[in-house]
PDB file of N, CA and C in Angstrom:
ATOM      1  N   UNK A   1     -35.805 -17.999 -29.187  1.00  0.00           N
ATOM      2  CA  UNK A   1     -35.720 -18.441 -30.563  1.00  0.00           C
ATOM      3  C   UNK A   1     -34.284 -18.537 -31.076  1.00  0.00           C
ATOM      4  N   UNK A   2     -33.259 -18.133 -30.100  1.00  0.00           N
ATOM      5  CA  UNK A   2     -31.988 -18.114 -30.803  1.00  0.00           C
ATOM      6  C   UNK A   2     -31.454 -19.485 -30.822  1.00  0.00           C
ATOM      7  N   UNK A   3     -32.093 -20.689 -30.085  1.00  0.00           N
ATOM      8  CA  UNK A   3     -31.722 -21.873 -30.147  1.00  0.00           C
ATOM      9  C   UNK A   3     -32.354 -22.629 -31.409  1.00  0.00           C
ATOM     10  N   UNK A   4     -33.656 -21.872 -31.268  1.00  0.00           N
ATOM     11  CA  UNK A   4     -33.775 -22.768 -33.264  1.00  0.00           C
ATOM     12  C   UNK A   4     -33.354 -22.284 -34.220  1.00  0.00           C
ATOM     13  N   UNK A   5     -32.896 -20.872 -34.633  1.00  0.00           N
ATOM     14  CA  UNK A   5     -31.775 -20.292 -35.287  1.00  0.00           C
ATOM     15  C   UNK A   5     -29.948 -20.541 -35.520  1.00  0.00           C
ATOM     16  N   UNK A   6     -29.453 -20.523 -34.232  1.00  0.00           N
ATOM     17  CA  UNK A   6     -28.477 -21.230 -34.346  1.00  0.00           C
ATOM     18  C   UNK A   6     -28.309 -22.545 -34.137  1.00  0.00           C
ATOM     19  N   UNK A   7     -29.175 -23.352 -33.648  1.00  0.00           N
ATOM     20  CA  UNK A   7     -29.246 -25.063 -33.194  1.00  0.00           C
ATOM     21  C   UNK A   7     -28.383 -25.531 -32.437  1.00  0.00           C
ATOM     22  N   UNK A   8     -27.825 -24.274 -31.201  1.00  0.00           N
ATOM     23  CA  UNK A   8     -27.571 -24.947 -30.026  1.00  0.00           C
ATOM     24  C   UNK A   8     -28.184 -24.426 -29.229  1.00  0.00           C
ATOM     25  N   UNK A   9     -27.989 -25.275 -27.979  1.00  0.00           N
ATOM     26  CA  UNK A   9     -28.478 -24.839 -26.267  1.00  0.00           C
ATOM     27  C   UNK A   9     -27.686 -23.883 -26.021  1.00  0.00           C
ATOM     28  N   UNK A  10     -28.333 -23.157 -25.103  1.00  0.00           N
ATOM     29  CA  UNK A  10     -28.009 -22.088 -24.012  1.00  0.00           C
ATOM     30  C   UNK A  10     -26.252 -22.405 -23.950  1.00  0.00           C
ATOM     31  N   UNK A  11     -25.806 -23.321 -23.680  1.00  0.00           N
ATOM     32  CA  UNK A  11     -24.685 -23.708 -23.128  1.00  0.00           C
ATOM     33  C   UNK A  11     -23.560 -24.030 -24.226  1.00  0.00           C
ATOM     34  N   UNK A  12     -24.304 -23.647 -25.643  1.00  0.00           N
ATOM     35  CA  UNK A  12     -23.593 -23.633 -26.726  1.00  0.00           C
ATOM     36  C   UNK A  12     -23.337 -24.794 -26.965  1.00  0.00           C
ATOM     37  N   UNK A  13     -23.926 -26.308 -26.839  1.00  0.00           N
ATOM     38  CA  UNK A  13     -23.564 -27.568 -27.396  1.00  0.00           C
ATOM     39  C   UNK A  13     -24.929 -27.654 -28.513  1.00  0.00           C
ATOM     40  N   UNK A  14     -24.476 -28.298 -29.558  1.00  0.00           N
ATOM     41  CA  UNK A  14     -25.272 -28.842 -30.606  1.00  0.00           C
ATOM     42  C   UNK A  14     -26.716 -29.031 -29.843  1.00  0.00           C
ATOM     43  N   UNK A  15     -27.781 -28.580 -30.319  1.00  0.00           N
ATOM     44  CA  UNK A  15     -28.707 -28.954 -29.984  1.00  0.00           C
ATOM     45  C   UNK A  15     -29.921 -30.266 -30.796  1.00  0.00           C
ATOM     46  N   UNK A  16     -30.248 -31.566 -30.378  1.00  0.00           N
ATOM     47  CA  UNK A  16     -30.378 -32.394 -30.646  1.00  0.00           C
ATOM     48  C   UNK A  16     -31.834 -32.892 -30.715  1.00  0.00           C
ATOM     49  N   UNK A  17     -32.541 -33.651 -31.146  1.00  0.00           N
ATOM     50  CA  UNK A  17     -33.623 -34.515 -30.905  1.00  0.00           C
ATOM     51  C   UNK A  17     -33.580 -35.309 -29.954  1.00  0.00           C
ATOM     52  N   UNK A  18     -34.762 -36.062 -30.001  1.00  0.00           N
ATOM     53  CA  UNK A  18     -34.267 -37.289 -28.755  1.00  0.00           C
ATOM     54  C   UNK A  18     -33.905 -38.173 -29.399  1.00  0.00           C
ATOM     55  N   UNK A  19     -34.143 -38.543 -30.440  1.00  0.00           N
ATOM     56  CA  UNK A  19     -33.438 -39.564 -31.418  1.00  0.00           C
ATOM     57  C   UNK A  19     -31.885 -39.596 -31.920  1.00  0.00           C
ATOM     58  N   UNK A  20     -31.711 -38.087 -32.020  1.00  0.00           N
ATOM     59  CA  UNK A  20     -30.288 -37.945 -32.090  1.00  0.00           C
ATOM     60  C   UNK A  20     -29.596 -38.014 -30.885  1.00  0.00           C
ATOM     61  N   UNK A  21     -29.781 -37.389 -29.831  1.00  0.00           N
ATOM     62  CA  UNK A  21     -29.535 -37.752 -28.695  1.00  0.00           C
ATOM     63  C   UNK A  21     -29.666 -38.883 -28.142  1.00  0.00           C
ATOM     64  N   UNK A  22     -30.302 -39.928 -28.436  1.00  0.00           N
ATOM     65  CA  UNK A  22     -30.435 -40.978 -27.979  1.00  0.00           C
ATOM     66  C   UNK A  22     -28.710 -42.294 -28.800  1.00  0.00           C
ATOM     67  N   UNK A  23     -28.882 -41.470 -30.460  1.00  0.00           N
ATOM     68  CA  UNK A  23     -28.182 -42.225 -31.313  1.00  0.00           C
ATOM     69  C   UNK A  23     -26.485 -41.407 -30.528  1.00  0.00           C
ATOM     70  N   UNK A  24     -26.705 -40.457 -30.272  1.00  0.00           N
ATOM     71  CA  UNK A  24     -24.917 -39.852 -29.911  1.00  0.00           C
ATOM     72  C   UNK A  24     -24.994 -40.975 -28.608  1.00  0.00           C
ATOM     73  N   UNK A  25     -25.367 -40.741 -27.627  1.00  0.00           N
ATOM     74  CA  UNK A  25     -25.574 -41.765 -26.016  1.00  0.00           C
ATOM     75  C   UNK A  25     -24.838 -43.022 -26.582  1.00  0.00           C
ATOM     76  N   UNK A  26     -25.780 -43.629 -27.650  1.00  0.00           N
ATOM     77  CA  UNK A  26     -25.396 -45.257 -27.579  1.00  0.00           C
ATOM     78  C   UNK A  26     -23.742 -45.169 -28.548  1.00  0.00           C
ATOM     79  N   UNK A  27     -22.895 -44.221 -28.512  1.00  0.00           N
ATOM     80  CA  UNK A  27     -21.500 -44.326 -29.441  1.00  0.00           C
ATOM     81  C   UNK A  27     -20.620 -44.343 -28.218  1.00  0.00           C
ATOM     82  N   UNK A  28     -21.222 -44.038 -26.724  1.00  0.00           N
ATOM     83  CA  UNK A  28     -20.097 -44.364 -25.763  1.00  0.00           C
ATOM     84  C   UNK A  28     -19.641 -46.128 -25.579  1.00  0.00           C
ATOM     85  N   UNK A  29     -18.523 -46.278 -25.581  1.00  0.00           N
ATOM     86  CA  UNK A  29     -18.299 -47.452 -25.706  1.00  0.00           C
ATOM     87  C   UNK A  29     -17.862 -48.067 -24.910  1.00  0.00           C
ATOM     88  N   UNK A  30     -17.271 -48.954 -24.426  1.00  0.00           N
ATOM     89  CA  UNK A  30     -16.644 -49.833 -23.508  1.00  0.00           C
ATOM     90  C   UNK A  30     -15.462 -50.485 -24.160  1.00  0.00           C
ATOM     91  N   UNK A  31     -14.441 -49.934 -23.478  1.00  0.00           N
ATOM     92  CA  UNK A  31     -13.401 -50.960 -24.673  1.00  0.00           C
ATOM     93  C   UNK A  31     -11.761 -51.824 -23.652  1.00  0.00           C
ATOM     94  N   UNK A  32     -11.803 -52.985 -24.133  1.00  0.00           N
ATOM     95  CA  UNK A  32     -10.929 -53.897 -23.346  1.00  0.00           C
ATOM     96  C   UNK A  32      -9.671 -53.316 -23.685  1.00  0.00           C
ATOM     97  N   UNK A  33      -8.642 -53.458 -23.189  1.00  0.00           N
ATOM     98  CA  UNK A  33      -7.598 -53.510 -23.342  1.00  0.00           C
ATOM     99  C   UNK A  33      -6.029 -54.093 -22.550  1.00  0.00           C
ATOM    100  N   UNK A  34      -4.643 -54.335 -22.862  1.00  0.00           N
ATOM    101  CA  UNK A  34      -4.083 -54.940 -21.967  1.00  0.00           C
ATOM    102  C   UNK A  34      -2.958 -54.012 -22.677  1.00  0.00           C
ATOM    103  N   UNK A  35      -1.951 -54.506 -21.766  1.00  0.00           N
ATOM    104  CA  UNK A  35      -0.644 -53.864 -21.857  1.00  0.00           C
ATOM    105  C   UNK A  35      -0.038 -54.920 -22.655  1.00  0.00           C
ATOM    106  N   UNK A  36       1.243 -54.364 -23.460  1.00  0.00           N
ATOM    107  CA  UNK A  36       2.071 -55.175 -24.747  1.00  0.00           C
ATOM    108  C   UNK A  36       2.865 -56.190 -23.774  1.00  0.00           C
ATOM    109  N   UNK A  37       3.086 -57.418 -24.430  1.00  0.00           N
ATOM    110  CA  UNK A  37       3.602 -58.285 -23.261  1.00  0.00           C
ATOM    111  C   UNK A  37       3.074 -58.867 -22.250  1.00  0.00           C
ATOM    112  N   UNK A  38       1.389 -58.164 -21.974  1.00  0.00           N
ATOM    113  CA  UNK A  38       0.601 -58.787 -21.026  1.00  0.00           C
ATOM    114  C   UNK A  38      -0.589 -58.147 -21.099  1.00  0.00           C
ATOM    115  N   UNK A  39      -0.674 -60.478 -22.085  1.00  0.00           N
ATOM    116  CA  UNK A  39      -2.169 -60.091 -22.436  1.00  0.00           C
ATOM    117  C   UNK A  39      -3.505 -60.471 -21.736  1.00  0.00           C
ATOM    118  N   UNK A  40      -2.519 -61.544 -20.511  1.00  0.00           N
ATOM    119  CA  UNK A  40      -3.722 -61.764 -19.752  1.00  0.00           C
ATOM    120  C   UNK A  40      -4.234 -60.831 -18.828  1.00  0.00           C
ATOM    121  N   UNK A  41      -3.607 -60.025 -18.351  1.00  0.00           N
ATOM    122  CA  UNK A  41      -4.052 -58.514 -17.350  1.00  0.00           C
ATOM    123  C   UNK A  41      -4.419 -57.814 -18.302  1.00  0.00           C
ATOM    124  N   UNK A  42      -6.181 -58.102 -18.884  1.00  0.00           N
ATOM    125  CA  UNK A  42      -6.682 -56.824 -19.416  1.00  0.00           C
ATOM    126  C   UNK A  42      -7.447 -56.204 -18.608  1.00  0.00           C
ATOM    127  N   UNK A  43      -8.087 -55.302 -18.780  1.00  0.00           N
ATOM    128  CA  UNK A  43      -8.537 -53.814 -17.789  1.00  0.00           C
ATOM    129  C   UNK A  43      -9.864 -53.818 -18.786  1.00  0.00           C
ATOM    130  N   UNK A  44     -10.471 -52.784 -18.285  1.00  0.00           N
ATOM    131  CA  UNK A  44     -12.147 -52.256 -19.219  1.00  0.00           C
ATOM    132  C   UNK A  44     -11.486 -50.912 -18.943  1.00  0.00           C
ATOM    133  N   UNK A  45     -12.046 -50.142 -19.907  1.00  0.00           N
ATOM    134  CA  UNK A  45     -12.472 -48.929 -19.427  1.00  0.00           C
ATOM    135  C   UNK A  45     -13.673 -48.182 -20.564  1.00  0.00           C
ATOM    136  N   UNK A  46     -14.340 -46.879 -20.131  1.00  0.00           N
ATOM    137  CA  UNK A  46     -15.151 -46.285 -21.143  1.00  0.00           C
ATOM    138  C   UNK A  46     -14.125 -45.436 -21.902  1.00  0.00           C
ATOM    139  N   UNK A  47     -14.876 -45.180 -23.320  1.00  0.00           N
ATOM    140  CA  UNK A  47     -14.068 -44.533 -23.776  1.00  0.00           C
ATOM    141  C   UNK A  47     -14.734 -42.364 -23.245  1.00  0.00           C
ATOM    142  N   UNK A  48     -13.757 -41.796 -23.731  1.00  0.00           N
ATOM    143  CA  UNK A  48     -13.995 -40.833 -23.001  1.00  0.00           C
ATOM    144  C   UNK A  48     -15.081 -39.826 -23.667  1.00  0.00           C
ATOM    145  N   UNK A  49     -16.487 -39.508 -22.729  1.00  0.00           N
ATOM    146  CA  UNK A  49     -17.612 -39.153 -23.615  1.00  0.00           C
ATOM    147  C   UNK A  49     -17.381 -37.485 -23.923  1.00  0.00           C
ATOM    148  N   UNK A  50     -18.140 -37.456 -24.811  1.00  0.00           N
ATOM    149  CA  UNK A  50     -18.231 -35.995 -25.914  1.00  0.00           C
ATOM    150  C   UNK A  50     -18.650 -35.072 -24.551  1.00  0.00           C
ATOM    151  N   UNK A  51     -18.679 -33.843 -25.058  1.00  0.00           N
ATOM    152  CA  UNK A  51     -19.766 -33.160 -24.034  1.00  0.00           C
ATOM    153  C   UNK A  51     -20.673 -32.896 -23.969  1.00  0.00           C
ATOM    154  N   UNK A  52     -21.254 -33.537 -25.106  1.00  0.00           N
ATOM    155  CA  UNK A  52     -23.136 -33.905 -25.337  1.00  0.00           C
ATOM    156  C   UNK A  52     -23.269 -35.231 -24.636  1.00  0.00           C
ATOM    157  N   UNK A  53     -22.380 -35.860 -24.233  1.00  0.00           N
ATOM    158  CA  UNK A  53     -22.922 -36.664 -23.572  1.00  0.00           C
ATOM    159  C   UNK A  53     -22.649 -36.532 -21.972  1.00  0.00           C
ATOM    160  N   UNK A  54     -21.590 -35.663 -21.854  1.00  0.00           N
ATOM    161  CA  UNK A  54     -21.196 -35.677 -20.825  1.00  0.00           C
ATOM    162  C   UNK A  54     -22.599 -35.164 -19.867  1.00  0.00           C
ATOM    163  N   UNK A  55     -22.919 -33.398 -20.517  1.00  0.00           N
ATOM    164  CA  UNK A  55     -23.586 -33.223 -20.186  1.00  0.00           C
ATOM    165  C   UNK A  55     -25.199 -33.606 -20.089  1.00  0.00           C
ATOM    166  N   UNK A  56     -25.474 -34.782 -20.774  1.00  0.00           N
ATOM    167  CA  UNK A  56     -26.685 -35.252 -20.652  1.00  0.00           C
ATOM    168  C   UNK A  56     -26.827 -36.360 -19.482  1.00  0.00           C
ATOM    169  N   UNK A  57     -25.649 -37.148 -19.360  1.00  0.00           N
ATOM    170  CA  UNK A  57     -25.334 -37.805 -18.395  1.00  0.00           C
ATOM    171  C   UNK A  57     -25.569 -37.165 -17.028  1.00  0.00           C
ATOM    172  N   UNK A  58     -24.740 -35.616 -16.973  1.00  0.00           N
ATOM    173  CA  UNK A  58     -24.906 -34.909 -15.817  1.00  0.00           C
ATOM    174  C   UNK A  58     -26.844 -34.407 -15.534  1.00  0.00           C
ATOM    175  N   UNK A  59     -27.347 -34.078 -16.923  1.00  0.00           N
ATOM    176  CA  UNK A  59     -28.897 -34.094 -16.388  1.00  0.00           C
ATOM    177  C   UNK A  59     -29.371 -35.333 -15.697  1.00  0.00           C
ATOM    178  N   UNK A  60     -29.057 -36.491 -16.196  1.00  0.00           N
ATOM    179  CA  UNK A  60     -29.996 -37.718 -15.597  1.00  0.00           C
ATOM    180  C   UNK A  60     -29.350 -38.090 -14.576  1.00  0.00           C
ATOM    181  N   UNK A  61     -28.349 -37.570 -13.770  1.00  0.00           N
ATOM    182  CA  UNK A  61     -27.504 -37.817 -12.570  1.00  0.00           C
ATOM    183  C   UNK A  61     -26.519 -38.719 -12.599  1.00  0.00           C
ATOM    184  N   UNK A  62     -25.125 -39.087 -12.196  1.00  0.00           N
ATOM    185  CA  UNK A  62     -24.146 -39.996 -12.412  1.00  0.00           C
ATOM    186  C   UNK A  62     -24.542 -40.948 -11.939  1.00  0.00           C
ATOM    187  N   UNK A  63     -25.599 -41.547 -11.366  1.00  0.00           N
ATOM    188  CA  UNK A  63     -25.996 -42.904 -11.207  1.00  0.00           C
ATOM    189  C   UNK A  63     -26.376 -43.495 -12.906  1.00  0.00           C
ATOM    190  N   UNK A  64     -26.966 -42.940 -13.766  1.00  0.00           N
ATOM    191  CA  UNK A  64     -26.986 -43.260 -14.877  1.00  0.00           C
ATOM    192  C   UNK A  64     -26.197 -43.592 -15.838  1.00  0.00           C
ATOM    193  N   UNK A  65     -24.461 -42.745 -15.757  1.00  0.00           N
ATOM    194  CA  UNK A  65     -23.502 -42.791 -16.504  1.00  0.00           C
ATOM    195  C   UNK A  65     -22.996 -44.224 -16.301  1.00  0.00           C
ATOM    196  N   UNK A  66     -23.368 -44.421 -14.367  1.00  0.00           N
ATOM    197  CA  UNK A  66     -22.284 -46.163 -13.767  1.00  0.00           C
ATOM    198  C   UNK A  66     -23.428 -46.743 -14.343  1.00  0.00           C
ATOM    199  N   UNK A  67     -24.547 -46.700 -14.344  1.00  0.00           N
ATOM    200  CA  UNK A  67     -25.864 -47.959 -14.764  1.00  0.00           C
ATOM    201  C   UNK A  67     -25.231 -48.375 -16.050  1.00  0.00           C
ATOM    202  N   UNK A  68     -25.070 -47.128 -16.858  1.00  0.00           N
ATOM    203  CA  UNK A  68     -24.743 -47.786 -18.151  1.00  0.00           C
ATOM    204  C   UNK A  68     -23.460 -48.428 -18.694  1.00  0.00           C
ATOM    205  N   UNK A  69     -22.723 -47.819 -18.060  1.00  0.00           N
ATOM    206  CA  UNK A  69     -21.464 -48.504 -17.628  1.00  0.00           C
ATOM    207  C   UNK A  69     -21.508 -50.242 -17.168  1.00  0.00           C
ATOM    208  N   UNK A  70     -21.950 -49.597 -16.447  1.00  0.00           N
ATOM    209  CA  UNK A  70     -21.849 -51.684 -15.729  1.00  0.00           C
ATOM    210  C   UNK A  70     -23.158 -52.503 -16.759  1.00  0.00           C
ATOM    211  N   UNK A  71     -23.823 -51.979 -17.337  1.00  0.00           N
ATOM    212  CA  UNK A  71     -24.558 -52.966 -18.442  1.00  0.00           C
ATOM    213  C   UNK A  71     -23.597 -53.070 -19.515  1.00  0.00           C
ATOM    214  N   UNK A  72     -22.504 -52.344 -19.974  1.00  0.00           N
ATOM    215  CA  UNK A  72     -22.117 -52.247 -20.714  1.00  0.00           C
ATOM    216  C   UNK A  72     -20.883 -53.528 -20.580  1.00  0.00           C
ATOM    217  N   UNK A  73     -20.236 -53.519 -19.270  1.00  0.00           N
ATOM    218  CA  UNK A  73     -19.666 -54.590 -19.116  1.00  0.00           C
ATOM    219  C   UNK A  73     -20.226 -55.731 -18.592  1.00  0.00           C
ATOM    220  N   UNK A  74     -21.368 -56.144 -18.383  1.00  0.00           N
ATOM    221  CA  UNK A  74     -22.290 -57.201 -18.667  1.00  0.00           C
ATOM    222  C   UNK A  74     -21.731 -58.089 -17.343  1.00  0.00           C
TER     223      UNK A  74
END
């Protein structure tokens, strides 16, 4: 019961719904970028996830983190 009292997990991160958890997931982003002076060499990268997401990512296995990743860059 100390997780519905204080409203985190075991592991001391915010503890969530699946809705909230679902709404933190979809704020990882994908974002372009290039170097000043060169704008045609742009790059992707993710931006760098929370540790609610990190670690939810790590439950559903890192095949999930690249799935969403590469949908993300389409």
């Amino acid at each position: 019961m100390v997780r519905v009292r204080t409203k985190r997990t075991a592991d001391v991160l915010p503890a969530h719904s699946m809705d909230t958890l679902l709404a933190g997931l979809a704020t990882l982003s994908l974002n372009e970028a290039s170097l000043p002076g060169q704008p045609s060499s742009s790059f992707r990268m993710t931006a760098r996830p929370t540790d609610v997401q990190k670690e939810a990512f790590r439950l559903l296995g890192n095949a999930a983190e690249k799935n969403v990743c590469l949908q993300m860059a389409g």
